[in-house]
Protein backbone atom coordinates (compact mmCIF):
# COMPACT_ATOMS: atom_id res chain seq x y z
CA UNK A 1 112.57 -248.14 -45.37
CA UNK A 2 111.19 -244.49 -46.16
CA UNK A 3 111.16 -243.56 -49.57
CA UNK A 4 112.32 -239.80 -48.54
CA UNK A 5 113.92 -238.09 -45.77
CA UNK A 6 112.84 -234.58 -44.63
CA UNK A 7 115.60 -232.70 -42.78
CA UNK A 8 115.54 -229.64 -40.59
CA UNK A 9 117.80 -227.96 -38.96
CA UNK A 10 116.51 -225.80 -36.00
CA UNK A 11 117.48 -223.13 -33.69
CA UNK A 12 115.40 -221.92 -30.66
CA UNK A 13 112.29 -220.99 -33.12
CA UNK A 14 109.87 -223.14 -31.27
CA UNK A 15 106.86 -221.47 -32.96
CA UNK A 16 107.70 -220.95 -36.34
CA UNK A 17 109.49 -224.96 -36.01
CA UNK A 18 106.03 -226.23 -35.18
CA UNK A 19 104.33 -224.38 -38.30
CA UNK A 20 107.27 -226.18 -40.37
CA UNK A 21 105.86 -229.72 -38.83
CA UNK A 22 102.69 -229.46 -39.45
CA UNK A 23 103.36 -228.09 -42.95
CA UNK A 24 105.80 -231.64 -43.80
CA UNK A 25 103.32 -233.83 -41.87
CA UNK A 26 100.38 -232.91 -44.06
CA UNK A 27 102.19 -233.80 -47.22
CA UNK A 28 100.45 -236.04 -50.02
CA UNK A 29 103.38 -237.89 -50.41
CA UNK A 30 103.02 -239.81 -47.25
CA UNK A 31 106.14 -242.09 -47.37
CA UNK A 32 109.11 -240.55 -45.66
CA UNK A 33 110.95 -239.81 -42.34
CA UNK A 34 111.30 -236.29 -40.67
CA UNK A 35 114.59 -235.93 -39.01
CA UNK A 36 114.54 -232.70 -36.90
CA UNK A 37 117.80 -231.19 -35.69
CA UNK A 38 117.39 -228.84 -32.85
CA UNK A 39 120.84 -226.93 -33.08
CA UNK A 40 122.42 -225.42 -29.65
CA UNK A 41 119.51 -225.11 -28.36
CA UNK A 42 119.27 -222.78 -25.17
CA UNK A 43 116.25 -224.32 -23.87
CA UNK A 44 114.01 -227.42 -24.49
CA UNK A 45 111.06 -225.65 -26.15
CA UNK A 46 111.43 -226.89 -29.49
CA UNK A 47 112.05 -230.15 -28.47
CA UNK A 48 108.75 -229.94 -26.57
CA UNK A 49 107.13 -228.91 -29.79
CA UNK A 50 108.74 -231.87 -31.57
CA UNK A 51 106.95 -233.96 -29.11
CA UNK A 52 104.11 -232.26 -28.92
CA UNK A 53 103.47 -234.65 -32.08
CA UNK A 54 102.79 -238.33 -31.77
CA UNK A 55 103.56 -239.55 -35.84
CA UNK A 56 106.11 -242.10 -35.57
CA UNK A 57 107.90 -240.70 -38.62
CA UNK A 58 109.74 -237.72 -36.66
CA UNK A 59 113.14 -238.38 -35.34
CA UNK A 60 113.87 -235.48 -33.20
CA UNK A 61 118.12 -235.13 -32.43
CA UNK A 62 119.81 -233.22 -29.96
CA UNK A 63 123.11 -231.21 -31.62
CA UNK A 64 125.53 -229.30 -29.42
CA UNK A 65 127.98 -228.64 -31.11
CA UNK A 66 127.80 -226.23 -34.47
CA UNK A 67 130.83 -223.89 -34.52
CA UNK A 68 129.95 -222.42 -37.67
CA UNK A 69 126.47 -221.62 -36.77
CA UNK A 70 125.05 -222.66 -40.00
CA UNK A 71 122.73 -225.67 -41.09
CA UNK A 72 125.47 -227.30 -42.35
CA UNK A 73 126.56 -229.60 -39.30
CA UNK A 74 123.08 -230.39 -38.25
CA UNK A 75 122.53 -231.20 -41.94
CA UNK A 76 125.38 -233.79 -42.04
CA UNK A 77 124.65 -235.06 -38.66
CA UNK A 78 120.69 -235.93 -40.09
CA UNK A 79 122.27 -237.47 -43.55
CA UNK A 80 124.67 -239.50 -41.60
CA UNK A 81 121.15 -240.99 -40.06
CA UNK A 82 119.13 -240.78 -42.88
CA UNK A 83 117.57 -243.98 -44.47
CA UNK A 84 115.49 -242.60 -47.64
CA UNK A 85 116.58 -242.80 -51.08
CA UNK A 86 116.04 -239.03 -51.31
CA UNK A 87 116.59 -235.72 -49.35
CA UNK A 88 114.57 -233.29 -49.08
CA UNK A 89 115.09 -230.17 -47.02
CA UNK A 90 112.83 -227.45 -44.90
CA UNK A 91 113.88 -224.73 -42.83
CA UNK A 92 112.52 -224.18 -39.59
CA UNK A 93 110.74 -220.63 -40.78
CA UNK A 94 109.45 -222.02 -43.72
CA UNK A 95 106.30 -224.37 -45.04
CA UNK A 96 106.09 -226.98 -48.02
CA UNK A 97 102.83 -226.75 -49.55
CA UNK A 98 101.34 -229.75 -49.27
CA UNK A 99 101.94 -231.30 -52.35
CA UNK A 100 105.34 -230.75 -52.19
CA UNK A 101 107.12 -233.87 -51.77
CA UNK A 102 104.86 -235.28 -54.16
CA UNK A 103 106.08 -233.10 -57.29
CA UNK A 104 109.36 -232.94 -56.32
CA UNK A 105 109.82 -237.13 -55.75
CA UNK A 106 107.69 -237.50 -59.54
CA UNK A 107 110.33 -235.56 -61.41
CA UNK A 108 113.43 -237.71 -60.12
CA UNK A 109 111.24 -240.90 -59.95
CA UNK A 110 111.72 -240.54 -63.96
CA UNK A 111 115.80 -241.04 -63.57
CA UNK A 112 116.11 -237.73 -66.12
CA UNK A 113 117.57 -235.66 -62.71
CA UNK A 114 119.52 -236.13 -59.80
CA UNK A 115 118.24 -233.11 -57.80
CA UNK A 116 114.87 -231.61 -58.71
CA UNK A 117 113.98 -228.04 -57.18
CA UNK A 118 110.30 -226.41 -57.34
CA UNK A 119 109.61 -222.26 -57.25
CA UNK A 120 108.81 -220.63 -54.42
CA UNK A 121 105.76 -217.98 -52.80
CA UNK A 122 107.99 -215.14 -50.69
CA UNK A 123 105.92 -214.16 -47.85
CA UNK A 124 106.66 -211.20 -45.24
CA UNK A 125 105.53 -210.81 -41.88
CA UNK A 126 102.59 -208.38 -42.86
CA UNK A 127 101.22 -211.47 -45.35
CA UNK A 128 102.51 -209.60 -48.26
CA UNK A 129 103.46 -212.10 -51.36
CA UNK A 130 105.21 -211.99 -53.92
CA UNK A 131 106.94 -215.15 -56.21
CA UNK A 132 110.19 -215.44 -55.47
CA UNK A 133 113.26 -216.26 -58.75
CA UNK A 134 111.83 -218.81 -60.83
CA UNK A 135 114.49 -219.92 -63.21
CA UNK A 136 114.83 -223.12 -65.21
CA UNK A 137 118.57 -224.46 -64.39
CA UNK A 138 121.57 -222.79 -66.09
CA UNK A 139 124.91 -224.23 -65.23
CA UNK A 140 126.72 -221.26 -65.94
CA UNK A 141 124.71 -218.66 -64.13
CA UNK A 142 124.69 -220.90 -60.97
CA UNK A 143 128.60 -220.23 -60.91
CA UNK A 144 127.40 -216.49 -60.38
CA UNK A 145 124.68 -216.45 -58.92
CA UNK A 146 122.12 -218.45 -56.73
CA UNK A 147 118.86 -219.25 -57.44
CA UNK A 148 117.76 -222.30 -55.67
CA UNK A 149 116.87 -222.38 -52.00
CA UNK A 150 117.66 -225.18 -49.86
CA UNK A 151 114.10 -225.39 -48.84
CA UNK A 152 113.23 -225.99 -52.85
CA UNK A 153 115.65 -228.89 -53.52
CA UNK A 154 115.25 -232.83 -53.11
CA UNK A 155 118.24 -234.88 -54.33
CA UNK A 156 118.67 -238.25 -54.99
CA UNK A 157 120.91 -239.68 -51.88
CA UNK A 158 124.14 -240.77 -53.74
CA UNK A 159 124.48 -237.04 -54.44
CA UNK A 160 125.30 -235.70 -50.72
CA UNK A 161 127.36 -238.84 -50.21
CA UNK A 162 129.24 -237.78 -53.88
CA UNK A 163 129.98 -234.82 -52.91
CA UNK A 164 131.03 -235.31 -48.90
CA UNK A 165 128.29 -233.69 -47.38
CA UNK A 166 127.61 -229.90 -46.74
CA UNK A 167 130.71 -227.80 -46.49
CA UNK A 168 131.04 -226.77 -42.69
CA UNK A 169 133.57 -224.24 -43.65
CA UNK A 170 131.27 -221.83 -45.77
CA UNK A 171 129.54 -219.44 -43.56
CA UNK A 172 126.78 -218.38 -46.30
CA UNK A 173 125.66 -218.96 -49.27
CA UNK A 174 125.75 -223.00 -47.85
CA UNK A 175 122.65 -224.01 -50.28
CA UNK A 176 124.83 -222.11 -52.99
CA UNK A 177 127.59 -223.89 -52.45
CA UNK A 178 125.82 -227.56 -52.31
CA UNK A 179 124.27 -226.82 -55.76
CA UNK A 180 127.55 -225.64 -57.32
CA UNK A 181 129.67 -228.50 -55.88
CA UNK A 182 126.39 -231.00 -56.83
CA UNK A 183 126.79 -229.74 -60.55
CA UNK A 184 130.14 -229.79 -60.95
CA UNK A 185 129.95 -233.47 -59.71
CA UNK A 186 128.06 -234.28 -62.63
CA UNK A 187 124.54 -233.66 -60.76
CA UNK A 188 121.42 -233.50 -63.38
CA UNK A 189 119.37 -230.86 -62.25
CA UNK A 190 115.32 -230.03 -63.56
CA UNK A 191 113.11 -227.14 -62.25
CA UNK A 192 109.46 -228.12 -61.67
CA UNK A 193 107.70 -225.24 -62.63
CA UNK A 194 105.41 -225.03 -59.97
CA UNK A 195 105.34 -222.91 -56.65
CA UNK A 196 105.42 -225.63 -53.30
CA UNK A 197 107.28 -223.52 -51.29
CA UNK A 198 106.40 -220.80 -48.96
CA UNK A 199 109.42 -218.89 -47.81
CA UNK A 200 109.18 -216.84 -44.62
CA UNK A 201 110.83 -213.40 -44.37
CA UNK A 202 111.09 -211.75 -40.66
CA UNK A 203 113.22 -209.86 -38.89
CA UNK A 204 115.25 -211.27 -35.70
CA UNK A 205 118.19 -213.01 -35.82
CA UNK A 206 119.16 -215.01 -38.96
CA UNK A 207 122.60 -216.30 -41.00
CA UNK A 208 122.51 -213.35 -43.47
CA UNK A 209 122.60 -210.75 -40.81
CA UNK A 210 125.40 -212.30 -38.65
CA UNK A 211 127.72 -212.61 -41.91
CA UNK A 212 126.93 -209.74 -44.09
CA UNK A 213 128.17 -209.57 -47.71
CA UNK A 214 128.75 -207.52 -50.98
CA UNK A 215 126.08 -206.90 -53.40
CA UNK A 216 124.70 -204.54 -56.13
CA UNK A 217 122.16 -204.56 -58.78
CA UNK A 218 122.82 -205.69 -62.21
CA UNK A 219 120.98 -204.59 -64.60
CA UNK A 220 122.11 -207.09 -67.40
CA UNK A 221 120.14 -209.23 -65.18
CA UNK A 222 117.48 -207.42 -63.33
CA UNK A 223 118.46 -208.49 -59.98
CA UNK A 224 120.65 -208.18 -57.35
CA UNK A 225 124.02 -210.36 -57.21
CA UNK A 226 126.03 -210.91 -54.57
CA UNK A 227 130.02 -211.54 -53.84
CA UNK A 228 130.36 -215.39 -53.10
CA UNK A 229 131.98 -216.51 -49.81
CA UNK A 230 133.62 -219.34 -51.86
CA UNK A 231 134.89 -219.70 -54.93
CA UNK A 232 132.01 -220.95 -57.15
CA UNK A 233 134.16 -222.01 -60.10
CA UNK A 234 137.33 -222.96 -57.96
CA UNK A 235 136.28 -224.72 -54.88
CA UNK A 236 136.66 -228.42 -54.73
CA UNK A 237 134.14 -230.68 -55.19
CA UNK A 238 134.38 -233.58 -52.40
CA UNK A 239 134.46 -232.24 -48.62
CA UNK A 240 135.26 -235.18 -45.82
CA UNK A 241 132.16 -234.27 -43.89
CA UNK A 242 130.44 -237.92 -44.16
CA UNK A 243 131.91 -240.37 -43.27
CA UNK A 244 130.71 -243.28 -45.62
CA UNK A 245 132.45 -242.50 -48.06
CA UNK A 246 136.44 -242.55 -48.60
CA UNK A 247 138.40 -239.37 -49.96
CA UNK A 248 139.12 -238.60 -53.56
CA UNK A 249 142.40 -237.33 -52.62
CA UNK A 250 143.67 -239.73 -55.40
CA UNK A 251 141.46 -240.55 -57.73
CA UNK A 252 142.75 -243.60 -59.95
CA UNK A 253 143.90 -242.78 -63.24
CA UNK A 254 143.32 -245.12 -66.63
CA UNK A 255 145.38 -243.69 -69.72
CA UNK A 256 144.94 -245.71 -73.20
CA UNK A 257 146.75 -245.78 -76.33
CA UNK A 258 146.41 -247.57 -80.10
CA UNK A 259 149.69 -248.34 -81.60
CA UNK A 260 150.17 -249.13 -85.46
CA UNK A 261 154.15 -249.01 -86.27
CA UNK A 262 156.23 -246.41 -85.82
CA UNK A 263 157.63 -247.19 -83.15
CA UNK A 264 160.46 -244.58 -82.39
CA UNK A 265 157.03 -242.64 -81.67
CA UNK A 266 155.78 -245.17 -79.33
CA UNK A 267 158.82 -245.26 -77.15
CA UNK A 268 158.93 -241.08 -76.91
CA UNK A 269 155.72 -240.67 -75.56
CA UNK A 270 155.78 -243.22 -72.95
CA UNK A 271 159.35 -241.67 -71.78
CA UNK A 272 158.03 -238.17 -71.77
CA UNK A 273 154.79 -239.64 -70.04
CA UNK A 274 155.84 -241.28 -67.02
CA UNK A 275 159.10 -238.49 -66.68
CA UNK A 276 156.79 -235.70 -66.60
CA UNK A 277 153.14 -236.71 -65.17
CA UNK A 278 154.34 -236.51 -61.83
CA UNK A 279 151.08 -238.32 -60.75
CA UNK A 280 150.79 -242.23 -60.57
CA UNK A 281 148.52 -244.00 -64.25
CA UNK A 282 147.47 -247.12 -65.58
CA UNK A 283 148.72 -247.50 -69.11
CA UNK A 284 146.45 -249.67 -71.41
CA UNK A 285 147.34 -250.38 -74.78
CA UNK A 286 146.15 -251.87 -77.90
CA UNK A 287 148.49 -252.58 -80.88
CA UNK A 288 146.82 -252.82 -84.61
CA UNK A 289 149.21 -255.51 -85.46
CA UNK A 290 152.90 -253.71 -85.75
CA UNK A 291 155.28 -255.26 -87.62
CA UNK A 292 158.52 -253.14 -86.10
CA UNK A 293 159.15 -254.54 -82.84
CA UNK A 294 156.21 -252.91 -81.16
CA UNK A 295 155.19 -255.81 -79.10
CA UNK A 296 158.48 -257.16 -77.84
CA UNK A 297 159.53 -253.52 -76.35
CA UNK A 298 155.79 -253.08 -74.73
CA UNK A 299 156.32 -256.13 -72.78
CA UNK A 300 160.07 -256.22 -72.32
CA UNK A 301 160.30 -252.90 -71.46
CA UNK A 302 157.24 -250.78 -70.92
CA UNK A 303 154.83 -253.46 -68.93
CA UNK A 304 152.01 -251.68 -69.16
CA UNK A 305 148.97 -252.26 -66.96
CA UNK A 306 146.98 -254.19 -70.04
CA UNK A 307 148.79 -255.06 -73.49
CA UNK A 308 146.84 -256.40 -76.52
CA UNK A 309 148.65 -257.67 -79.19
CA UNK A 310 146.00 -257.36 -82.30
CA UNK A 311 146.93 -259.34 -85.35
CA UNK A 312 145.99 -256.91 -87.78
CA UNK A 313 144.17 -253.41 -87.95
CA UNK A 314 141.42 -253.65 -86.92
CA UNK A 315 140.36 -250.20 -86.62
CA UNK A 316 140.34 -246.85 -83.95
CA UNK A 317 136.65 -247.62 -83.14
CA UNK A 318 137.35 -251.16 -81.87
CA UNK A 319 140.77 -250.71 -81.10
CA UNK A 320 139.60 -247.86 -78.23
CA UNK A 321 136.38 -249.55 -77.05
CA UNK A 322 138.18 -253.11 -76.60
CA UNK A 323 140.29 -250.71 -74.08
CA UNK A 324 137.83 -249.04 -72.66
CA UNK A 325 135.49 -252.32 -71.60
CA UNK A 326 139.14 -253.82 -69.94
CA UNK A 327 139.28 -250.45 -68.02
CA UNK A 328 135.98 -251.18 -67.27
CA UNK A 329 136.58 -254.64 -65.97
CA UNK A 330 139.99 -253.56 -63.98
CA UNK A 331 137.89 -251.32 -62.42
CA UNK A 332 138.56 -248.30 -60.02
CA UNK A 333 139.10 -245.65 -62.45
CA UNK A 334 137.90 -242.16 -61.53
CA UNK A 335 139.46 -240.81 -65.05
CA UNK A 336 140.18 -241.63 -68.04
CA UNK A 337 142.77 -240.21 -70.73
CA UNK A 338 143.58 -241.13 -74.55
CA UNK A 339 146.68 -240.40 -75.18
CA UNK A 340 148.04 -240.95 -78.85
CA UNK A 341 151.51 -242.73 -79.29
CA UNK A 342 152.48 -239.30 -81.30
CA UNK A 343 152.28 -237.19 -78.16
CA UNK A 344 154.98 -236.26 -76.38
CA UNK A 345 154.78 -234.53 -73.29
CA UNK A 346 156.52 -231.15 -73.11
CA UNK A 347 155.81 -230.09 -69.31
CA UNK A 348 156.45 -231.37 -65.94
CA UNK A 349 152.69 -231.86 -63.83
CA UNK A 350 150.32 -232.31 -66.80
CA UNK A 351 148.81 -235.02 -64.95
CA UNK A 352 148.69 -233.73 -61.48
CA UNK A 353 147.59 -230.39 -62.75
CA UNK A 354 144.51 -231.84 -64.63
CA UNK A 355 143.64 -233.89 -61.73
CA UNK A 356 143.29 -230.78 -59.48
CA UNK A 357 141.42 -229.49 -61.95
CA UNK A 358 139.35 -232.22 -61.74
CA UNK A 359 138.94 -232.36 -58.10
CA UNK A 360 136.74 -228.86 -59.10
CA UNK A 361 134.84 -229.71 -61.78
CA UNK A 362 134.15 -233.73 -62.85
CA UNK A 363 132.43 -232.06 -66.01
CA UNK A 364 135.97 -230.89 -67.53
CA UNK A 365 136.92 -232.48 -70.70
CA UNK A 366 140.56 -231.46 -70.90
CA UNK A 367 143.75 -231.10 -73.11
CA UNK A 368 147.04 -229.34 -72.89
CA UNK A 369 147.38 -226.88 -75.44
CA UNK A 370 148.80 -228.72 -78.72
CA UNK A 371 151.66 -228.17 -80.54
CA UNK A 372 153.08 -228.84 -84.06
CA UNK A 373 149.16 -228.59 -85.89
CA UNK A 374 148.71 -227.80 -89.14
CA UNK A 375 145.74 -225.19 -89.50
CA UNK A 376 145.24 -224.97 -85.69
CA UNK A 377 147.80 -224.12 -83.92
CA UNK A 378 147.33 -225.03 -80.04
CA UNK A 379 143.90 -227.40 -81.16
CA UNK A 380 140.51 -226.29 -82.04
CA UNK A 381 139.50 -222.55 -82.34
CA UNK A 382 138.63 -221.02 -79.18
CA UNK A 383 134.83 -220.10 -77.97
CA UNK A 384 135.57 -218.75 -74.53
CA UNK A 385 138.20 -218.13 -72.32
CA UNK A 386 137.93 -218.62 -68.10
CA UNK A 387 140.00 -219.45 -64.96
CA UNK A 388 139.30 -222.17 -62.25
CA UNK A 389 141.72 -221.10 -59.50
CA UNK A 390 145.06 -220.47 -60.40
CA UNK A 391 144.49 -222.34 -63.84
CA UNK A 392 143.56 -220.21 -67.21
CA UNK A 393 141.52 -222.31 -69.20
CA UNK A 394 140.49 -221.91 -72.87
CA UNK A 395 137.12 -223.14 -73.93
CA UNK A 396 136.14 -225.06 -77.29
CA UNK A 397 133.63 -227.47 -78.80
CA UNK A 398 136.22 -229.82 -79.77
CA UNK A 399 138.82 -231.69 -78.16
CA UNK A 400 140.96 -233.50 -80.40
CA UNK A 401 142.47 -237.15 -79.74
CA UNK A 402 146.39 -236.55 -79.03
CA UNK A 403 145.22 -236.40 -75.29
CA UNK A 404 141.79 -236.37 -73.88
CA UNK A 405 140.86 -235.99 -70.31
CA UNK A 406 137.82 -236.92 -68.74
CA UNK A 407 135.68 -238.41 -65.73
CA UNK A 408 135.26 -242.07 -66.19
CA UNK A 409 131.48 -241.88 -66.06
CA UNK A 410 131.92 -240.53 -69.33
CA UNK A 411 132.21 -243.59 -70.62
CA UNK A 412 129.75 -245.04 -69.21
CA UNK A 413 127.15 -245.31 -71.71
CA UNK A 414 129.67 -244.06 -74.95
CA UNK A 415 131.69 -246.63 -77.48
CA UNK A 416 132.43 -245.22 -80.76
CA UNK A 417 130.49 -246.20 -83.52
CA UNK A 418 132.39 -245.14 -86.70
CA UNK A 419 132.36 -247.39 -89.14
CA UNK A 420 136.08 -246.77 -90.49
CA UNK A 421 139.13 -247.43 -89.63
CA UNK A 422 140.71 -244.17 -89.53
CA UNK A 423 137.36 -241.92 -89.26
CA UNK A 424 135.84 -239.17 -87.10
CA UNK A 425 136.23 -240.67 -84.00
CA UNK A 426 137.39 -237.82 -82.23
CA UNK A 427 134.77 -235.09 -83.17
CA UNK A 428 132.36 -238.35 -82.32
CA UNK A 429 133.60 -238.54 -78.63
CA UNK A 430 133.68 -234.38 -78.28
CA UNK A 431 129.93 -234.33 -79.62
CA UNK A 432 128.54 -237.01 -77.76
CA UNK A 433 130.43 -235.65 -74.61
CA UNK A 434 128.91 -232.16 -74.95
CA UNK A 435 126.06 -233.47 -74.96
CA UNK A 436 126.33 -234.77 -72.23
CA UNK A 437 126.77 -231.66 -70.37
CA UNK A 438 130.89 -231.68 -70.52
CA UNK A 439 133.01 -228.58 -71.38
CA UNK A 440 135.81 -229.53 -73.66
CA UNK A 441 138.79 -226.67 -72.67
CA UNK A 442 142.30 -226.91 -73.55
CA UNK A 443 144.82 -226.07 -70.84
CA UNK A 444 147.81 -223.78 -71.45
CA UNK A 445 149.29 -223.96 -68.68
CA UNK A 446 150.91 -227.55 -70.32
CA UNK A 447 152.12 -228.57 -73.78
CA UNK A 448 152.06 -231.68 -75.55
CA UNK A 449 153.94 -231.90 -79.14
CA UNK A 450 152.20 -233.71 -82.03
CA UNK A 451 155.94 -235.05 -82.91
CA UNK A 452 157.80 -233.35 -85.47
CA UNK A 453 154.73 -231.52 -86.54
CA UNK A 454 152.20 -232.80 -89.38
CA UNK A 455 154.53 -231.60 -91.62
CA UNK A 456 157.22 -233.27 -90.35
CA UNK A 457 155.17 -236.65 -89.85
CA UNK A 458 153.84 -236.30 -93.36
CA UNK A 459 157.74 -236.52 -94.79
CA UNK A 460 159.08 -239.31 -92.27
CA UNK A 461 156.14 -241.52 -92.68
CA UNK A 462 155.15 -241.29 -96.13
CA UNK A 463 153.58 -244.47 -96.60
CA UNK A 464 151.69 -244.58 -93.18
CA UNK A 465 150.06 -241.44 -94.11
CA UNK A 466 148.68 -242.99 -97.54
CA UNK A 467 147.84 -245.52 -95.76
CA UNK A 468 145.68 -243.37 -93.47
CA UNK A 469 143.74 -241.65 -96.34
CA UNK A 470 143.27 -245.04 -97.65
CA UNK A 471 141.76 -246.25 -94.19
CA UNK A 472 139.21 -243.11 -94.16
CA UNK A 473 137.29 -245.44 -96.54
CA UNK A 474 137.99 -249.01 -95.89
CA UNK A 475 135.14 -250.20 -92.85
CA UNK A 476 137.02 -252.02 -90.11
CA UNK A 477 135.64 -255.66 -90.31
């Protein structure tokens, strides 16, 4: 099997198709397949070039049907075919330098990226040069503005299969839009500093001309952006354009909760939970050893998915990673949520709102705006404020524990590891989670009520609360 597959995509450019070949056939990296697409053609001279080579690593394929008229079909059709473990990708009018493959395949041969992209020599048609943007990876700019070409990029192969292919809707911007969708999947991406790329400018017939779009010259910026033909931020992740993998159009949801008494609390958030998330859940709970009637009602009457019956308190930390390694073993989850048995739900489509949201960006770590805080009113202070289609969404470094939203994949390679019972295990999660490369954002658009307020919590359970404080210095056992 070939380590990497080479794809282009080609459309009666005979000439400047066979400078492409002979640029990917004298690669130092010698272990890969070239799959060539010749798109619509109206003649057979670039599959006459194609043959005009005798290496047994070309796979030259015939593709009559593009619609669109972009790379994108003849793209899918070649992944669809493909055998490497990574993609890499050349236009027809442009040349890899020859060590190429070779940097690109050593940075994700380290497993610290999913899609590695080099820099770039701009050439005209007079042999003028000049290097072309050269920017180390910025998740936030990319929503604005692109700055890797498709002829830069080699990706690990899960990553096109992720993410459904190339979208065969978009009419530019297509390597844009594979980056953006890539990220917000959850796609590690590292620049290798190091020009292997030498990108072809000419006149004649190309994408950008036939679909002409807005642009102007920031100055903020020094460069020139231009008006999307997608939504960067908004657009959906997963497009059905391969076939080997199923649709996400329902992801499988895993929601877990710790219960320690107070049980009038218990039984409020599960009725506001499964009356208002209008979206189907696995509930998973772990009880610290109630003494009110706790376990009786979760079996009699709630049945959750998983119920463990704890003899004693044993502690958040263990509590939430016993349920998160029976998740684990269940299987099949897509997200995740903690939900405290204090919550109660205060708006219809939480759920199915949060898993559209989702559906456009995996690396959303997401509440509903809190009520009935002491100090912070709505959750943690605010650092930013954005929208992702028709949903506001206010940005913060920490998401607190009432209910916490995230991809599954989050999980894993974090347990907590605070050592008490009742400890920091929330501002634990929200740091490692950041770190991670998650946005924790609190969404307004739905409310969730810490019941009767802290104040109100602090009078009716009295003697929980002391024995809280007490717990923020006993180490669970």
């Amino acid at each position: 099997m070939p380590r990497i597959s080479v794809v282009t995509a080609t459309h009666n450019r005979p000439e400047m198709l066979r400078r492409a070949i002979i640029s990917v056939l004298s690669q130092t990296e010698e272990d890969f397949e070239y799959i060539i697409v010749d798109d619509n053609p109206s003649s057979d001279a670039s599959e006459l070039v194609v043959k005009s080579f005798s290496d047994k690593r070309i796979r030259y394929i015939r593709n009559d049907e593009n619609p669109a008229k972009t790379h994108c079909r003849p793209f899918n059709v070649a992944l669809k075919m493909s055998k490497g473990d990574y993609i890499a990708y050349l236009d027809d009018d442009n040349e890899f330098y020859p060590y190429h493959l070779e940097i690109l395949l050593n940075s994700l041969k380290n497993n610290d990226a999913d899609v590695a992209y080099c820099d770039m020599m701009i050439e005209d048609e007079k042999g003028t040069q000049q290097a072309g943007i050269a920017l180390d990876f910025d998740a936030q700019f990319l929503l604005n503005r692109n700055f890797i070409d498709t002829s830069e990029i080699m990706h690990n192969r899960e990553v096109a299969f992720a993410i459904g292919g190339w979208d065969e809707k978009v009419t530019r911007f297509t390597d844009w839009n594979f980056c953006v969708r890539a990220m917000k999947w959850g796609a590690r991406f590292k620049r290798v500093p190091i020009i292997a790329l030498r990108y072809h400018t000419h006149s004649g017939d190309t994408q950008s001309s036939r679909t002409p779009v807005e642009s102007w010259y920031d100055p903020a910026v020094h460069m020139r952006m231009f008006k999307p033909t997608f939504p960067p931020a908004a657009c959906y992740i997963h497009r059905p354009f391969l076939e080997e993998r199923p649709s996400e159009a329902k992801p499988k949801v895993a929601i877990f909760t710790l219960t320690y008494g107070r049980l009038d609390y218990t039984k409020r958030m599960w009725k506001s939970m499964c009356e208002s998330a209008e979206y189907p859940f696995d509930w998973f709970v772990f009880d610290q050893g109630s003494d009110d009637g706790t376990g009786d009602w979760l079996f009699d009457v709630a049945k959750p998915r998983y119920v463990h019956l704890n003899g004693s308190n044993v502690g958040i930390t263990k509590g939430s990673n016993h349920l998160l390694d029976k998740i684990r073993e269940v299987g099949g989850y897509q997200i995740i949520i903690k939900v405290d048995n204090d919550c109660e739900f205060m708006t219809k489509h939480w759920l199915e709102t949060l898993v559209d949201l989702w559906k456009r960006n995996h690396m959303l770590y997401m509440s509903p705006y809190v009520e009935g805080l002491i100090g912070n009113p709505g959750g943690a202070p605010r650092v930013g404020h954005s929208n992702i289609g028709p949903y506001p969404v206010e940005v913060t470094k920490h998401i607190g524990g009432i209910c916490a939203f995230i991809d599954a994949s989050a999980y894993e390679n974090f347990r907590w590891t605070d050592q008490f019972k009742h400890g920091n295990q929330d501002s634990e999660a929200s740091f490692a989670f950041r770190r991670l490369g998650y946005m924790p954002c609190y969404i307004p658009v739905h409310r969730v009520m810490h019941m009767d307020g802290t104040d109100g919590q602090l009078k009716k359970y009295e003697n929980y609360f002391k024995k809280r404080i007490k717990e923020k210095t006993e180490v669970a056992e």
